[in-house]
Protein backbone atom coordinates (compact mmCIF):
# COMPACT_ATOMS: atom_id res chain seq x y z
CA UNK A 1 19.63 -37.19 6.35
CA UNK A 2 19.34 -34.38 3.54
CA UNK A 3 16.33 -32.43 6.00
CA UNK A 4 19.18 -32.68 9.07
CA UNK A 5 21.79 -31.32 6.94
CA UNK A 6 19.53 -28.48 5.46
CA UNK A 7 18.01 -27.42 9.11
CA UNK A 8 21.66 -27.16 10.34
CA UNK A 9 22.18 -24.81 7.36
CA UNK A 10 19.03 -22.32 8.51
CA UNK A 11 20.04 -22.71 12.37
CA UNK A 12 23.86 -21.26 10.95
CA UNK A 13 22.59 -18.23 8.58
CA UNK A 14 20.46 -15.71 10.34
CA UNK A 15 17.90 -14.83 8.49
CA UNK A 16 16.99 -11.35 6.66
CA UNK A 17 14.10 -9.70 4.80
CA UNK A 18 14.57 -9.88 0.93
CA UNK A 19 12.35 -7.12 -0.05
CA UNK A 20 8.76 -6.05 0.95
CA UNK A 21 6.30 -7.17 -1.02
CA UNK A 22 3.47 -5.52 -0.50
CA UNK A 23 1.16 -3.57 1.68
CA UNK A 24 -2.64 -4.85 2.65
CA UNK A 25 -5.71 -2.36 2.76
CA UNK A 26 -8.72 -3.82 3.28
CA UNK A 27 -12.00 -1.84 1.18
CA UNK A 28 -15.44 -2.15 0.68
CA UNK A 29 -15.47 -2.37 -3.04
CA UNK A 30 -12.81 -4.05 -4.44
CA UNK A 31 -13.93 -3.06 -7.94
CA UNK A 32 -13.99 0.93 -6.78
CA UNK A 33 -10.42 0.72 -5.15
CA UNK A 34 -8.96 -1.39 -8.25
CA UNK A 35 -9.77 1.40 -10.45
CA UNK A 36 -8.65 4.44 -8.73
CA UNK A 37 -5.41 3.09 -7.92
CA UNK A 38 -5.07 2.11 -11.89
CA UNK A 39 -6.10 5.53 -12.08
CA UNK A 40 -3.23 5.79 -9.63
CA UNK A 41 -0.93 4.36 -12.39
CA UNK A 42 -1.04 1.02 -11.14
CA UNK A 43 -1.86 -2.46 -12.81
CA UNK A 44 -4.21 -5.58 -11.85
CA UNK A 45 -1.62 -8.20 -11.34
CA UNK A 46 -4.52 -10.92 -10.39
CA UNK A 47 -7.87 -11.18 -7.95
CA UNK A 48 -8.70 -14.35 -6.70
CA UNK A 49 -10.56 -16.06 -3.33
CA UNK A 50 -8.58 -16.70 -0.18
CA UNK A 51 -10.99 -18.62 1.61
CA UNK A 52 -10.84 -21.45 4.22
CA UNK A 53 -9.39 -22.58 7.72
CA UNK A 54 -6.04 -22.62 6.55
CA UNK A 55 -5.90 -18.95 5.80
CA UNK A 56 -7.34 -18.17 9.18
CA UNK A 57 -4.47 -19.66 10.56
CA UNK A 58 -2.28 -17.22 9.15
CA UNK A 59 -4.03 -14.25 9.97
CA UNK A 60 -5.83 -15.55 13.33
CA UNK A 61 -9.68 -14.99 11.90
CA UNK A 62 -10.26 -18.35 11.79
CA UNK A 63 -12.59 -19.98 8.78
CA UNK A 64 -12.81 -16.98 6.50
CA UNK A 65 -13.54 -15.90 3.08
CA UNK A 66 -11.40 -12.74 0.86
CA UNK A 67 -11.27 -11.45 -2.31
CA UNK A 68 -8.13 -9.95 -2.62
CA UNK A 69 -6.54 -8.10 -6.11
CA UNK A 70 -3.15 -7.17 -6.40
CA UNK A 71 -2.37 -4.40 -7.57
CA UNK A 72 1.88 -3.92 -8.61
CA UNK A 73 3.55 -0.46 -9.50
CA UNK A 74 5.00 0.51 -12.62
CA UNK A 75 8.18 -0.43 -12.04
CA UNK A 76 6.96 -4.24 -10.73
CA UNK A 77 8.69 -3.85 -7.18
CA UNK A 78 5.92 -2.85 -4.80
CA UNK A 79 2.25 -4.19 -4.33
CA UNK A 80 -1.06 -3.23 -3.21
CA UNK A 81 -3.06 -6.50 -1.82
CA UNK A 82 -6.65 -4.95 -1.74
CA UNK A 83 -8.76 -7.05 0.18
CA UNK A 84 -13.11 -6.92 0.66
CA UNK A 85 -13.60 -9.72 3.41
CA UNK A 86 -16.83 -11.86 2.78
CA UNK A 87 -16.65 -13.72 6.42
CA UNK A 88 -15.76 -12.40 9.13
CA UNK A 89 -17.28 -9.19 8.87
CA UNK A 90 -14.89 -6.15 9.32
CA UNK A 91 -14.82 -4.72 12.96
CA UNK A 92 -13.10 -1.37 12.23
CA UNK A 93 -12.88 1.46 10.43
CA UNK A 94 -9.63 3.24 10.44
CA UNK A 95 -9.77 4.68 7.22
CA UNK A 96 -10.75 8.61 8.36
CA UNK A 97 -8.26 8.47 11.68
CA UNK A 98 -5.79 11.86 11.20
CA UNK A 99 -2.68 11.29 9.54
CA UNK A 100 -0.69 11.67 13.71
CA UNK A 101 -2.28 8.27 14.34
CA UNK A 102 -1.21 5.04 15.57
CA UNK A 103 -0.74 2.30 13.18
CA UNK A 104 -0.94 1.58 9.33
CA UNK A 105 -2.01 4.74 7.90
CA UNK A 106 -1.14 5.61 4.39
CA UNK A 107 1.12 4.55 1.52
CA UNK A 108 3.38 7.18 -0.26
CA UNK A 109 3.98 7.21 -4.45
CA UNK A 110 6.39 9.00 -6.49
CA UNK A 111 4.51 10.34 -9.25
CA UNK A 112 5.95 12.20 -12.00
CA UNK A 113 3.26 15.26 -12.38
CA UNK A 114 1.24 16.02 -8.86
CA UNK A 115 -0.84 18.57 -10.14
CA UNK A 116 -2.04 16.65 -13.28
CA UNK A 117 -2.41 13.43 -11.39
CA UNK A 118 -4.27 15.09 -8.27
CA UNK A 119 -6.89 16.87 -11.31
CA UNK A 120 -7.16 13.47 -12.26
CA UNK A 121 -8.11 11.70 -9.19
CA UNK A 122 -10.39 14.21 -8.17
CA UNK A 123 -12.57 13.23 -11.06
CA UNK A 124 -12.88 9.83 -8.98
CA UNK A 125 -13.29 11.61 -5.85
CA UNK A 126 -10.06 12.35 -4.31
CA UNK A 127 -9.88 15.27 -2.06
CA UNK A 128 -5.99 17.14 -1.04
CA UNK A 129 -6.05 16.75 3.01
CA UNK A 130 -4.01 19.97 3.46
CA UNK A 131 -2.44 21.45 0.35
CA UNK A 132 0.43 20.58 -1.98
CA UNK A 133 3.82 22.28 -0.91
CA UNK A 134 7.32 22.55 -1.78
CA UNK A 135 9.40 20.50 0.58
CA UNK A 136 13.08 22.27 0.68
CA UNK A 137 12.82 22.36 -3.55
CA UNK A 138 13.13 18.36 -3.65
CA UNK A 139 9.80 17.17 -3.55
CA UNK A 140 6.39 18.25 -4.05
CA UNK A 141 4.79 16.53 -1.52
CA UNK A 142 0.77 16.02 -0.67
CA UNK A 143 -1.70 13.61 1.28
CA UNK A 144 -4.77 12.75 -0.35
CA UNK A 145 -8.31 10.64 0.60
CA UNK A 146 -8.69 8.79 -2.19
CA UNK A 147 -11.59 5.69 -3.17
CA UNK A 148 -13.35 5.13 0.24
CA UNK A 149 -11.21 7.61 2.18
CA UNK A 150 -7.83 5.83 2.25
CA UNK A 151 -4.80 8.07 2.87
CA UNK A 152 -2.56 8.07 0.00
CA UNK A 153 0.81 10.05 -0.36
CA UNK A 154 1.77 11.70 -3.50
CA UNK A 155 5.32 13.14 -3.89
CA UNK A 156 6.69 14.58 -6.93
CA UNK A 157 10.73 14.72 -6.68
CA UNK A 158 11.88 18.26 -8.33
CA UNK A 159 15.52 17.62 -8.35
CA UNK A 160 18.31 15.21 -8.38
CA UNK A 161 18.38 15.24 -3.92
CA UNK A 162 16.21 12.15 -2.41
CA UNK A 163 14.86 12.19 1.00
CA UNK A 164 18.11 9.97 1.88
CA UNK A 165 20.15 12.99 1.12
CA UNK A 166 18.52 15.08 4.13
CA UNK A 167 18.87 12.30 6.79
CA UNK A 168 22.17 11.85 5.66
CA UNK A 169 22.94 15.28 6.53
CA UNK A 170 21.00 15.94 9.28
């Protein structure tokens, strides 16, 4: 009686996303991407195994093996799942595509000090796509390829106006 009462609940309330939780990039070294994105600023929440049929049902790979780290932001809200898969093999590379393609293609970060952090990353082999330019004096704003060419967003607010502020008025 209690599961007939609390699926009449669920079939009332229409469900909603909560928050995202995090973003999935799969690498070829997980111990390479875990430290430039600490580099990055952010922190090893955990690496473990995902490995079996049961997580091939979810993603539709059948029997496989992962290591996957997550990696969490400063502020604890948004997450990096870096994932090197054992079995199956990867079957594409999407990582050098231009930044007009279709699909997943890079994650933005608000950093506090672009040009320090972009000297920094360079050290572990970042290179700026284009250059780093003043967006409308509220952001500085670049793309970079960081650890095994992954396109990575840096913007550096200048101001108190957000991006929100410009769609708001345009």
């Amino acid at each position: 009686m209690g599961n007939e009462i609390n699926n009449e609940k669920h079939k009332m309330t229409k469900s909603k996303v909560l928050q995202m939780h995090n973003v999935g990039i799969v690498v070829e070294s997980l111990d390479n991407a875990i430290s430039f994105f600490t580099e990055l600023g952010l922190k090893l929440e955990g690496r473990a195994m995902v490995e079996g049929e049961w997580a091939g049902r979810v993603t539709g790979l059948g029997n496989q093996s992962v290591e996957i780290a997550m990696m969490v932001t400063p502020d604890g809200h948004s997450r990096l799942e870096l994932s090197r898969f054992l079995t199956p093999a990867t079957i594409s590379d999407h990582r050098t595509a231009p930044v007009n393609s279709l699909g997943y293609l890079r994650v933005m970060f608000a950093v506090d000090n672009i040009d320090e952090l972009v000297a920094r990353l360079s050290k572990h082999g970042a290179e700026v796509v284009g250059e780093i330019v003043n967006y409308e004096n509220i952001y500085r704003l670049c793309y970079i390829r960081g650890t095994e060419g992954l396109l990575i967003g840096l913007a550096e607010q200048l101001g108190n106006k957000t991006a929100t502020d410009i769609v708001e008025n345009s």
